[in-house]
N, C-alpha and C. Protein backbone atom coordinates (compact mmCIF):
# COMPACT_ATOMS: atom_id res chain seq x y z
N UNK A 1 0.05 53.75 1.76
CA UNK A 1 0.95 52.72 1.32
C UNK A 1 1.37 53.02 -0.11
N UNK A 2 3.03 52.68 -0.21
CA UNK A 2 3.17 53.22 -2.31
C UNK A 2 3.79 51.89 -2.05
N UNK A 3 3.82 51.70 -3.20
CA UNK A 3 4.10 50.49 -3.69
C UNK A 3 5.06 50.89 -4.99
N UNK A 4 6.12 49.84 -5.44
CA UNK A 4 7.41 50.17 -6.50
C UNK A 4 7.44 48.48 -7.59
N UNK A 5 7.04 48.22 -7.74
CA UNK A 5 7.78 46.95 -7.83
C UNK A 5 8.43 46.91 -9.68
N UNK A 6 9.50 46.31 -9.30
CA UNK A 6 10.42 47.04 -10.94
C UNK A 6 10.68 45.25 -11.41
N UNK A 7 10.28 45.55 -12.59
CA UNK A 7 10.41 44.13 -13.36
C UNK A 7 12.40 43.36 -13.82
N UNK A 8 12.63 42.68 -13.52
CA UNK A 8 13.70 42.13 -13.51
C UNK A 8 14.16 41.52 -14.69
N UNK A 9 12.73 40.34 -15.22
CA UNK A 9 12.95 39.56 -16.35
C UNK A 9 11.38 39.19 -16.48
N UNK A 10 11.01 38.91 -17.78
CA UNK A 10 10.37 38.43 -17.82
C UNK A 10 8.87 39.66 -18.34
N UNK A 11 7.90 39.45 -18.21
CA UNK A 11 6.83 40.29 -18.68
C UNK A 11 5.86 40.03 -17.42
N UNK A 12 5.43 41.27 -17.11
CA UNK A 12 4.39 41.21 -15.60
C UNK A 12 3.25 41.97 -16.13
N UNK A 13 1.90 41.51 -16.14
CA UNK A 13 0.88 42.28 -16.57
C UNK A 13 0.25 42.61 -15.25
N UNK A 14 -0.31 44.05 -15.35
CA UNK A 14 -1.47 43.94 -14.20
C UNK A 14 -2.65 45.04 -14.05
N UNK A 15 -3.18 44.74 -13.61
CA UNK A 15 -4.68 45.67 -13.23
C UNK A 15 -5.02 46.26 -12.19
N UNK A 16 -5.84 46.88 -12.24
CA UNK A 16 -6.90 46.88 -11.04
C UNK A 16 -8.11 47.65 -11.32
N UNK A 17 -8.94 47.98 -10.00
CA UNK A 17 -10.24 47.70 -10.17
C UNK A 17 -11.03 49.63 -10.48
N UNK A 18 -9.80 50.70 -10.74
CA UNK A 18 -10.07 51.79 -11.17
C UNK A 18 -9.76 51.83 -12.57
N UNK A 19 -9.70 50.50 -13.52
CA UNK A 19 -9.14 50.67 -14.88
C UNK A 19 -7.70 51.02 -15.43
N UNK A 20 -6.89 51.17 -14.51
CA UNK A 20 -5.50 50.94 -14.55
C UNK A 20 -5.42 49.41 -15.16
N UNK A 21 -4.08 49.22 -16.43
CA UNK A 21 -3.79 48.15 -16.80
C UNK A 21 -2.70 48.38 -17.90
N UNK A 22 -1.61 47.18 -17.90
CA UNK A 22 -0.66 47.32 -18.34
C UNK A 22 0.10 45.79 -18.41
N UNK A 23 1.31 46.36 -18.71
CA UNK A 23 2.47 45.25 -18.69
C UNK A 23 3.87 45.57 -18.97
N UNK A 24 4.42 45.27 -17.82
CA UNK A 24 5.62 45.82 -17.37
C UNK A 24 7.09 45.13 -18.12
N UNK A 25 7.97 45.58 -18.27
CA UNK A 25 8.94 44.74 -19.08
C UNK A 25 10.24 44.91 -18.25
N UNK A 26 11.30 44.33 -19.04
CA UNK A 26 12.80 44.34 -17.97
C UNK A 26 12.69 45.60 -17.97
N UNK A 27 13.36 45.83 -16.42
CA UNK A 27 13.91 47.50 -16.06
C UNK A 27 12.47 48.55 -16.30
N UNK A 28 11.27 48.54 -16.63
CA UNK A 28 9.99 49.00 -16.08
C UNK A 28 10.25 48.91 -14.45
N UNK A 29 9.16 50.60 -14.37
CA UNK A 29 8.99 50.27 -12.87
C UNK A 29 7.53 50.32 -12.21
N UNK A 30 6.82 50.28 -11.81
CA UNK A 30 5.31 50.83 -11.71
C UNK A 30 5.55 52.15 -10.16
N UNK A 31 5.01 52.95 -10.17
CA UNK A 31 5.05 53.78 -9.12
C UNK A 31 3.42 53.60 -8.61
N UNK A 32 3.11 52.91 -7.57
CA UNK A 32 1.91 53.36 -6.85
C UNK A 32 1.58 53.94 -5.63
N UNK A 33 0.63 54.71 -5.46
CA UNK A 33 -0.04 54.97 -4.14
C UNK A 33 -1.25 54.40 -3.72
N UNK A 34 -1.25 53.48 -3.41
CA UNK A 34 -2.50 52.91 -2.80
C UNK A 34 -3.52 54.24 -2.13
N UNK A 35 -3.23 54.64 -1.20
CA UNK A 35 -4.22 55.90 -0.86
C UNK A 35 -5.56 55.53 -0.14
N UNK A 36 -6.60 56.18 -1.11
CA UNK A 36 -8.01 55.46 -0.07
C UNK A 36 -8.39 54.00 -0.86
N UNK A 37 -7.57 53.55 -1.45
CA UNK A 37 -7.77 51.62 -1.45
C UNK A 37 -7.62 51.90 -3.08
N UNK A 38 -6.80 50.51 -3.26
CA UNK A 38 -6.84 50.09 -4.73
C UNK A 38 -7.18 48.09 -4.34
N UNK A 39 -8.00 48.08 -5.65
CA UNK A 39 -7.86 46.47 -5.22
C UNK A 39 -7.07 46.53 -6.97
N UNK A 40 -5.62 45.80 -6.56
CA UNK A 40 -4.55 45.62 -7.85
C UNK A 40 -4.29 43.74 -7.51
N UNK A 41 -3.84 43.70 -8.85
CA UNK A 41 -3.73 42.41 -9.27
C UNK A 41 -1.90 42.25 -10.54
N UNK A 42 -1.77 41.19 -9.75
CA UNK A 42 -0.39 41.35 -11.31
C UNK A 42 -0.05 39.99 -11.18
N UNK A 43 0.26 39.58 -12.66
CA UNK A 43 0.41 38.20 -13.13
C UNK A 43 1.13 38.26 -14.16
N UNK A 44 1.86 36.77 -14.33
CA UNK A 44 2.89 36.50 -15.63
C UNK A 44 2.11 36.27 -16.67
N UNK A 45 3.09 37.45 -17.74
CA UNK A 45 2.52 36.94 -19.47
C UNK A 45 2.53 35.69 -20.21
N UNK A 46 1.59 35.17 -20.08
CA UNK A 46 1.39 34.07 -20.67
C UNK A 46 1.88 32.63 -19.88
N UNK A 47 3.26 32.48 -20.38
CA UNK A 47 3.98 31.41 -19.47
C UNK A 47 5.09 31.41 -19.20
N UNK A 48 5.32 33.27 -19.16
CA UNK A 48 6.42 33.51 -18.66
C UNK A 48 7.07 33.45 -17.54
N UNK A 49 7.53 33.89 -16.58
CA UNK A 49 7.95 33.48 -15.38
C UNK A 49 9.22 35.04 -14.96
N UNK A 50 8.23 35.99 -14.50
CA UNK A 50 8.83 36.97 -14.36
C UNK A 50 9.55 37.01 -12.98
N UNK A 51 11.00 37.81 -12.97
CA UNK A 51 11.29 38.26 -11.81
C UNK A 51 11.07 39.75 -11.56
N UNK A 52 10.88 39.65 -10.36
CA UNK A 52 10.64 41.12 -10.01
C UNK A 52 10.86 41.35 -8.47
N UNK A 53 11.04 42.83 -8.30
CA UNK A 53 11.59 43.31 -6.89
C UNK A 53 10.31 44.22 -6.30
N UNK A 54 9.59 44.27 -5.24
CA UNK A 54 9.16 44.94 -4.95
C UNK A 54 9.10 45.35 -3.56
N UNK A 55 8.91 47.21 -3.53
CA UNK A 55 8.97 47.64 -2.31
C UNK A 55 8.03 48.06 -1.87
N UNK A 56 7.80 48.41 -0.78
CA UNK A 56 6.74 49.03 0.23
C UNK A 56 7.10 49.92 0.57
N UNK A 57 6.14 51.12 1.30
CA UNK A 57 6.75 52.08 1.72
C UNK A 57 5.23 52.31 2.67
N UNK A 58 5.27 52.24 4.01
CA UNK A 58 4.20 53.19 4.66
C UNK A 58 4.28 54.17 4.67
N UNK A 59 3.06 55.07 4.42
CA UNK A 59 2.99 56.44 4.33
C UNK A 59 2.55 56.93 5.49
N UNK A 60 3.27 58.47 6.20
CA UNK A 60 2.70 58.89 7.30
C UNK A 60 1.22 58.37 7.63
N UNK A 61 0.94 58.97 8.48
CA UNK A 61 -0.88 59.02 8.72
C UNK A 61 -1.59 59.83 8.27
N UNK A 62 -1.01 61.13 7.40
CA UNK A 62 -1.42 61.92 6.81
C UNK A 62 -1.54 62.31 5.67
N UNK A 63 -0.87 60.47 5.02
CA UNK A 63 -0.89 60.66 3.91
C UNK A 63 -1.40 59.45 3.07
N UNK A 64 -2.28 58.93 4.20
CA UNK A 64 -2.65 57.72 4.00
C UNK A 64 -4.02 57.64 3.45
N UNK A 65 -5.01 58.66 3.17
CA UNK A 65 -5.76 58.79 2.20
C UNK A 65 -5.83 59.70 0.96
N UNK A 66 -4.35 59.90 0.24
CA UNK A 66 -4.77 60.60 -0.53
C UNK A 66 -4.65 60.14 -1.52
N UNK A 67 -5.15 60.25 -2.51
CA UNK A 67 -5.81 59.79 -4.50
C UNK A 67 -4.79 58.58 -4.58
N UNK A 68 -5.49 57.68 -4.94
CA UNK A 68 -4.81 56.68 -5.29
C UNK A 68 -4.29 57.41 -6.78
N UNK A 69 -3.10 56.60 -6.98
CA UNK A 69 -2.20 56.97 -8.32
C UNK A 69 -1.51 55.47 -8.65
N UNK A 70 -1.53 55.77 -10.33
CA UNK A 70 -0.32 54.21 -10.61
C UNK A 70 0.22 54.89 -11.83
N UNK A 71 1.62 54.52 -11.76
CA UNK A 71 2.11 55.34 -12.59
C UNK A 71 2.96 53.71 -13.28
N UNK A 72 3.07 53.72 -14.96
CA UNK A 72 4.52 52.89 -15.51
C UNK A 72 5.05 54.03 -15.79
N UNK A 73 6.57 53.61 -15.27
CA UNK A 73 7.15 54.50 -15.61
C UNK A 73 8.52 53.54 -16.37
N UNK A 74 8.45 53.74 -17.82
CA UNK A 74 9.30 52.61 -19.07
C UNK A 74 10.81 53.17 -18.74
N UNK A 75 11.46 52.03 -18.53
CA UNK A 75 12.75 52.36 -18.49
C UNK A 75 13.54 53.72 -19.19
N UNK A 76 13.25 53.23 -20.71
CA UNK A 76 13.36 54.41 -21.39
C UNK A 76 13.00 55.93 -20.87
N UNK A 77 12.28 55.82 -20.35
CA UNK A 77 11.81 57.67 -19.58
C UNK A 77 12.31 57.76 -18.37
N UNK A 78 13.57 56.55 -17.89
CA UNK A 78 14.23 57.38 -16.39
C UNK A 78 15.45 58.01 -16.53
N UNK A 79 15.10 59.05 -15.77
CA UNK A 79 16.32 59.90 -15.68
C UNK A 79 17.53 59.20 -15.27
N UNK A 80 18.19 59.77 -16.20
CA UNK A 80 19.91 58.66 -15.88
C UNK A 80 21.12 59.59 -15.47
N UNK A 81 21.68 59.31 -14.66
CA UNK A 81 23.23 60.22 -14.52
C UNK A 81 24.01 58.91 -14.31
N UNK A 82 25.02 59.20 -15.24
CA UNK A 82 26.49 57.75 -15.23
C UNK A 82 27.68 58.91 -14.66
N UNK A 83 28.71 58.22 -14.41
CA UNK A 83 30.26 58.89 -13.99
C UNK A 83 30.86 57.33 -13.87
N UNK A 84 31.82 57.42 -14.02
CA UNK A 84 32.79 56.80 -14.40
C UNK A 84 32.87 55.46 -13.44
N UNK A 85 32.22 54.37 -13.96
CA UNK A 85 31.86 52.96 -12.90
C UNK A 85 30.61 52.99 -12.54
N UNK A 86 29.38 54.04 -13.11
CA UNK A 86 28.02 54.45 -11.92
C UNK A 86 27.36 54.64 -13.13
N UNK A 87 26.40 53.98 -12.81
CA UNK A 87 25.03 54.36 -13.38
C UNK A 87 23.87 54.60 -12.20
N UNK A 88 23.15 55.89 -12.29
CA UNK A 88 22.37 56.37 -11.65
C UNK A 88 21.07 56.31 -12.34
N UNK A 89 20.07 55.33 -11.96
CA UNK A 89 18.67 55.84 -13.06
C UNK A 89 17.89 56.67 -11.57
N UNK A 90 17.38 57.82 -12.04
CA UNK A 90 16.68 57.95 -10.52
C UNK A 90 14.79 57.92 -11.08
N UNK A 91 14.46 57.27 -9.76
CA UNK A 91 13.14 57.35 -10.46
C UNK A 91 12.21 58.15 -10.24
N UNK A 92 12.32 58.55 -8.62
CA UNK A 92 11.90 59.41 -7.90
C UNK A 92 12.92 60.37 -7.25
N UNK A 93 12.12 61.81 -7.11
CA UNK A 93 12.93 62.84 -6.69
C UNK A 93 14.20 63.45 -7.58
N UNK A 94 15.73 63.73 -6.81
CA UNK A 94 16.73 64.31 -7.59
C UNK A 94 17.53 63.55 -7.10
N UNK A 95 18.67 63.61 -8.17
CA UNK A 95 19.83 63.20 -7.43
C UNK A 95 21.24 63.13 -9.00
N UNK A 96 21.71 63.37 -8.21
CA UNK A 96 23.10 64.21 -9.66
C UNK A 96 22.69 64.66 -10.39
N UNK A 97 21.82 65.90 -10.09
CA UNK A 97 21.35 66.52 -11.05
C UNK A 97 20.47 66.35 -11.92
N UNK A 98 19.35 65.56 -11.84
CA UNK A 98 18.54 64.80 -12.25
C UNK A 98 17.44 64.68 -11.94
N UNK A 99 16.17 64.99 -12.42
CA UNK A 99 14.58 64.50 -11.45
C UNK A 99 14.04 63.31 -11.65
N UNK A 100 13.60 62.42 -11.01
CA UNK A 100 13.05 61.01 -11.90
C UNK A 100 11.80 61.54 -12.37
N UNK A 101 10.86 60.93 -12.97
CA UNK A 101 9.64 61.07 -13.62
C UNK A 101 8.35 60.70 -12.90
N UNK A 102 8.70 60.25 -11.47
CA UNK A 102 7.64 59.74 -10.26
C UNK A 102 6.82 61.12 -9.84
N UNK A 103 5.44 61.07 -9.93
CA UNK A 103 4.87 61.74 -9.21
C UNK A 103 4.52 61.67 -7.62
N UNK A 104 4.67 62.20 -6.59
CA UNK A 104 4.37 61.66 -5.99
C UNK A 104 3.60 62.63 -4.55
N UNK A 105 2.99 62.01 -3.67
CA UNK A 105 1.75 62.54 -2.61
C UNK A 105 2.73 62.93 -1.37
N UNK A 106 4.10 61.81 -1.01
CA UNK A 106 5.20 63.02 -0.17
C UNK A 106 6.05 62.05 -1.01
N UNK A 107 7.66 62.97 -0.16
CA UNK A 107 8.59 62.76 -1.02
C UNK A 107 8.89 61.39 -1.05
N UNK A 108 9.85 60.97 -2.07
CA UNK A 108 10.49 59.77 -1.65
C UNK A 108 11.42 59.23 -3.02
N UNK A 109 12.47 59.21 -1.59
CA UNK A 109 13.79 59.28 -3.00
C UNK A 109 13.50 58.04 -3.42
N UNK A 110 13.80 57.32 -5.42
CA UNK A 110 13.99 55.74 -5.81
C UNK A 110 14.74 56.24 -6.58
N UNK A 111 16.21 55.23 -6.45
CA UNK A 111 17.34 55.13 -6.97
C UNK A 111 16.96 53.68 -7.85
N UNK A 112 17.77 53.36 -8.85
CA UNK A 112 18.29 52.51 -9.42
C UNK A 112 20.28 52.45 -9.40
N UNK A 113 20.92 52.10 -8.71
CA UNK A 113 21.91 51.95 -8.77
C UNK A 113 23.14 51.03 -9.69
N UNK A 114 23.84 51.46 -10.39
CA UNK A 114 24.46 49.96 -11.26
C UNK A 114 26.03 50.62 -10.52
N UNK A 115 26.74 49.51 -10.62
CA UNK A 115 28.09 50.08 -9.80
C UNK A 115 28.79 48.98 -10.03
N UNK A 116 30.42 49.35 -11.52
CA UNK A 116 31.21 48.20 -11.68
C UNK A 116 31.82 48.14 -10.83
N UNK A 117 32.66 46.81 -10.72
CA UNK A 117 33.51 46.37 -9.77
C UNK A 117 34.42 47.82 -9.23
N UNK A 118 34.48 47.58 -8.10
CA UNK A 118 35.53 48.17 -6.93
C UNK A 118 35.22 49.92 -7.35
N UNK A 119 33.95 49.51 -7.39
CA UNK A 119 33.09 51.50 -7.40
C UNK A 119 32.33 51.65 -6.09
N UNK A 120 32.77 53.30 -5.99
CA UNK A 120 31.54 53.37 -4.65
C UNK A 120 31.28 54.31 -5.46
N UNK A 121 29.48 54.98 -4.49
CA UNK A 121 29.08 55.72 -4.94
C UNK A 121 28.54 56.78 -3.91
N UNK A 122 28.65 58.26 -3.67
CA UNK A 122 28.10 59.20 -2.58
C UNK A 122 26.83 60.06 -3.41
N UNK A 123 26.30 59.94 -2.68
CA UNK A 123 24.84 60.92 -2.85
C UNK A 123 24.39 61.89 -2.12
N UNK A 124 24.78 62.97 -2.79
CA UNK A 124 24.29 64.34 -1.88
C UNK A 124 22.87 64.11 -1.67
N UNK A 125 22.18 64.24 -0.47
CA UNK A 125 20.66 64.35 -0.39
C UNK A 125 19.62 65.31 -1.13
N UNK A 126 20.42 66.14 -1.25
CA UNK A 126 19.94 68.00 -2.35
C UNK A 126 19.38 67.71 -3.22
N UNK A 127 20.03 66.28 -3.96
CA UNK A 127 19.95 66.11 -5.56
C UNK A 127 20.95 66.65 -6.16
């Protein structure tokens, strides 16, 4: 199981029970792999009232015990590609030329997408 969850607003602190600990801010993302078990925990700073997005991802069956990992990865350190209406942060993998800063146990593309009005956007799979 990896786990993503990217902070929206607000301040998200969290732990767990291998000494991982932190606190996540707007546009932070956490990269995890659960693996052979994490017991994690995450809560609002103080009396803040954070939003946040988070994803899941099942991992094959073969990839379902390997090293747990938790990565912050600070806004500031994602790889960015813009073009004209597009902002690309990538977090994981490639993409316009770009690697995100995610380590990871198999692949897996994470985009951040921003896209002004009446923009599309195509993504070669290559990177």
């Amino acid at each position: 199981m990896a786990s993503a969850p990217r902070d929206r607003c607000g301040v998200l602190e969290h732990g767990d029970d291998l000494g991982h600990a932190g606190a996540l801010e707007l546009g932070d993302v956490q990269w995890m792999t659960a693996g052979r078990g994490i017991i994690h925990r995450e809560l609002a700073f103080r009396n803040e009232h954070p939003h946040t997005l988070q994803l899941w991802v099942d991992l094959p069956a073969s990839d379902k015990l390997e090293e747990t990992r938790c990565q912050d990865l600070r806004q500031a350190g994602h790889a960015v590609h813009t073009e004209r209406g597009v902002k690309v942060q990538v977090i994981s993998a490639a993409a316009a030329g770009v690697v995100g800063p995610a380590l990871n146990h198999h692949p897996i593309t994470g985009l951040i997408l921003t896209l002004g009005p009446d923009t599309t956007y195509a993504r070669a799979s290559t990177g």
